[in-house]
C-alpha atoms as a PDB file:
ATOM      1  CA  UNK A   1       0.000   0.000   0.000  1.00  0.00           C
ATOM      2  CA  UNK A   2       1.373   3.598  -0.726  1.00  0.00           C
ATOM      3  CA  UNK A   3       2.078   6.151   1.725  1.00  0.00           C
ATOM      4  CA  UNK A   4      -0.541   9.005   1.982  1.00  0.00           C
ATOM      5  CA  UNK A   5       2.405  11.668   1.786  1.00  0.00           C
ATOM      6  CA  UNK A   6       3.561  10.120  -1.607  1.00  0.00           C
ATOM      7  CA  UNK A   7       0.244   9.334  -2.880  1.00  0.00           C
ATOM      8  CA  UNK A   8      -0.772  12.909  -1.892  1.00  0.00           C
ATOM      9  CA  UNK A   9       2.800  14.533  -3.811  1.00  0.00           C
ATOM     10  CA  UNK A  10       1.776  12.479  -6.552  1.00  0.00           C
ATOM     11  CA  UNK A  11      -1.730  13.262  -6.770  1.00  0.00           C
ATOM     12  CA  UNK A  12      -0.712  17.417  -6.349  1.00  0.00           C
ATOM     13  CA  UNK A  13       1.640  17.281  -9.091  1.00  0.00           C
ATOM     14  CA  UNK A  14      -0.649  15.184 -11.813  1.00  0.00           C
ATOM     15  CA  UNK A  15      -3.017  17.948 -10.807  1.00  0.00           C
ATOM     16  CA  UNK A  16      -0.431  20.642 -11.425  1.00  0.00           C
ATOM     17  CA  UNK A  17       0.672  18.543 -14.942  1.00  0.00           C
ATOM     18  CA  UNK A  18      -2.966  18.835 -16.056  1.00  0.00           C
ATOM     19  CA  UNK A  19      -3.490  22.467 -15.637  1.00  0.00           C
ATOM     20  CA  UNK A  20      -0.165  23.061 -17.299  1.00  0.00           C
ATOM     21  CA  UNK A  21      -1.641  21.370 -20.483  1.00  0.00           C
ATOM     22  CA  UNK A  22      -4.612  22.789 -19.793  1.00  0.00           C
ATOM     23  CA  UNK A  23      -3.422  26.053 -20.050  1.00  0.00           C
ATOM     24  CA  UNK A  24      -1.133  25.132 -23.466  1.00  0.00           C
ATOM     25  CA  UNK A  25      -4.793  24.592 -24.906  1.00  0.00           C
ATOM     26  CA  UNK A  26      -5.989  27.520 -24.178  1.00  0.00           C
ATOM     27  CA  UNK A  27      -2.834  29.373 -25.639  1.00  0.00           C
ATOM     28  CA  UNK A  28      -3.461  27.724 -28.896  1.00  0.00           C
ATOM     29  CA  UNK A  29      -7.375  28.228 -28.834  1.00  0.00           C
ATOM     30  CA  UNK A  30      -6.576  32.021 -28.404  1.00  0.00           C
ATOM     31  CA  UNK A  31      -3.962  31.929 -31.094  1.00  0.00           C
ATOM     32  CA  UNK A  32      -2.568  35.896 -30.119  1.00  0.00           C
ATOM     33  CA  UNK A  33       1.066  35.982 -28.074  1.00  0.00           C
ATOM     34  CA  UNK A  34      -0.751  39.071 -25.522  1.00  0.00           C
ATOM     35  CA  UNK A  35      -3.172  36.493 -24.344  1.00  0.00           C
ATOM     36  CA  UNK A  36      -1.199  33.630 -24.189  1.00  0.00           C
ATOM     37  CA  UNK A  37       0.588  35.917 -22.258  1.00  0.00           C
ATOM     38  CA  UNK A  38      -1.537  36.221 -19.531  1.00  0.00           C
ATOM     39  CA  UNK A  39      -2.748  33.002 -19.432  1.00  0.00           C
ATOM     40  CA  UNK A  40       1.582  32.198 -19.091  1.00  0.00           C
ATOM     41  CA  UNK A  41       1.770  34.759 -16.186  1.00  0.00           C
ATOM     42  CA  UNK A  42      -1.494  33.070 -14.165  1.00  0.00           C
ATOM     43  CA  UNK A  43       0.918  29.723 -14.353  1.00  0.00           C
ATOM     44  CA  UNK A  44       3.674  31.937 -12.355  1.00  0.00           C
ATOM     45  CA  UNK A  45       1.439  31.320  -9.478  1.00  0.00           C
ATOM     46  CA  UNK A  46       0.745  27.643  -9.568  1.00  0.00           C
ATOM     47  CA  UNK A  47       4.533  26.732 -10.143  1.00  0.00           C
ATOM     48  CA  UNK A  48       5.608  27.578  -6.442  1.00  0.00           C
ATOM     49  CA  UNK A  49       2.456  26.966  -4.758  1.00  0.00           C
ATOM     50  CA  UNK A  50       2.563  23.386  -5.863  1.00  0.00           C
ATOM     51  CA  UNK A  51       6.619  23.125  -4.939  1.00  0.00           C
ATOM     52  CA  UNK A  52       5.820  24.700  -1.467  1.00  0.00           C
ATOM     53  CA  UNK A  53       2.631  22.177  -0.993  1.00  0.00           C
ATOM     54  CA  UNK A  54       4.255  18.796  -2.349  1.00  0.00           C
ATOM     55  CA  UNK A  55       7.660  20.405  -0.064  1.00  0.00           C
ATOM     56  CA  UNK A  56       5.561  20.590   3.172  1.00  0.00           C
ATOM     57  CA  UNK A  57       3.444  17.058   2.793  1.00  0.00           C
ATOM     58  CA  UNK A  58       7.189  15.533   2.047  1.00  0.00           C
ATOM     59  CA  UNK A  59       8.672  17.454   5.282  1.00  0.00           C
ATOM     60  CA  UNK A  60       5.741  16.591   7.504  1.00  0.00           C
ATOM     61  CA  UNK A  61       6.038  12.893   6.168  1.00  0.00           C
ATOM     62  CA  UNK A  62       9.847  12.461   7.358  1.00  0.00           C
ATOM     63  CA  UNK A  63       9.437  15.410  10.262  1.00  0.00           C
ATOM     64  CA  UNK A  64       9.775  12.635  12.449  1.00  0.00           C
ATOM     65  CA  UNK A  65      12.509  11.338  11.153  1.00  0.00           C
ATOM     66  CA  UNK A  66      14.984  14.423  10.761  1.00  0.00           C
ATOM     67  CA  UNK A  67      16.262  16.665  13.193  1.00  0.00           C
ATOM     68  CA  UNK A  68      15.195  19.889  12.782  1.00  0.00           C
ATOM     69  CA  UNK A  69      18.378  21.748  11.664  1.00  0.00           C
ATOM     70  CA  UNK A  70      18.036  19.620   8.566  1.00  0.00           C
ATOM     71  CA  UNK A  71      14.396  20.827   8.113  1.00  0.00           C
ATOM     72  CA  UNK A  72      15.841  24.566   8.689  1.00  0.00           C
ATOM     73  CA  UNK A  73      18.004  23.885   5.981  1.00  0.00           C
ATOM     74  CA  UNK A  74      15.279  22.469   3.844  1.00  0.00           C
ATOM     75  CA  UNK A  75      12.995  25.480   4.608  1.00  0.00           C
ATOM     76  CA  UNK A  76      16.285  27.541   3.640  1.00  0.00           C
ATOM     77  CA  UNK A  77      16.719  25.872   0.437  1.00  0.00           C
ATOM     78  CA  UNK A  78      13.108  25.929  -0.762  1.00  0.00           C
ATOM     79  CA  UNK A  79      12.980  29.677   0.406  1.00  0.00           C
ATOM     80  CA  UNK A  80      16.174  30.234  -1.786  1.00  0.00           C
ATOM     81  CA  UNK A  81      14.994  28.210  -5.051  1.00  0.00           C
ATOM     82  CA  UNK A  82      11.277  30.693  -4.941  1.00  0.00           C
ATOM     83  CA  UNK A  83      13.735  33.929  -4.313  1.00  0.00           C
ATOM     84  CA  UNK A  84      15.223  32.882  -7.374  1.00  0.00           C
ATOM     85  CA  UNK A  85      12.599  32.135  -9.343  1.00  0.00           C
ATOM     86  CA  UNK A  86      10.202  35.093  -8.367  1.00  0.00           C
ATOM     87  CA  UNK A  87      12.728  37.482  -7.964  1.00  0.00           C
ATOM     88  CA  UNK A  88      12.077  40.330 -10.793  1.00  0.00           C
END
C-alpha cells in the first residue's frame, strides 16, 4: 500500500501537470502571443504553490525522522529556489 504523503505529492503534481496542459490549450485556442501571455503569467502562481505544498506534505512525512536543523536547511533551500525564481 502507498504512503498518503507520496500518494498525496503524486496526486498534487498530476493535478499541477494537467493544468499546465490545460493552459497550453488555451494558448493555442486564443492563437494571439498578448493572451497567451496572460494566461503564461497566471501559471507563475501555480509553479511555487505546488513546490511549497508537495515540499511541506514531504517534510511533515519524514518530520519525524529528521532533526530539525536539517528541516531549517530544507525550509532555507526551498525559500532560496522561490527567491530565485520570483525574484524580478
Amino acid at each position: 500500500m502507498m504512503d498518503k504523503f507520496v500518494t498525496s505529492m503524486a496526486s498534487l503534481r498530476i493535478i499541477s501537470g494537467c493544468i499546465e496542459i490545460l493552459a497550453a490549450i488555451i494558448m493555442l485556442r486564443l492563437g494571439q502571443v498578448d493572451k497567451a501571455l496572460v494566461v503564461n503569467s497566471m501559471l507563475a502562481f501555480v509553479g511555487p504553490l505546488v513546490l511549497i505544498t508537495t515540499t511541506t506534505i514531504g517534510l511533515m512525512g519524514i518530520a519525524d525522522k529528521l532533526s530539525w536543523d536539517k528541516i531549517v536547511w530544507i525550509g532555507c533551500g526551498v525559500f532560496c529556489l522561490l527567491f530565485g525564481i520570483l525574484k524580478k
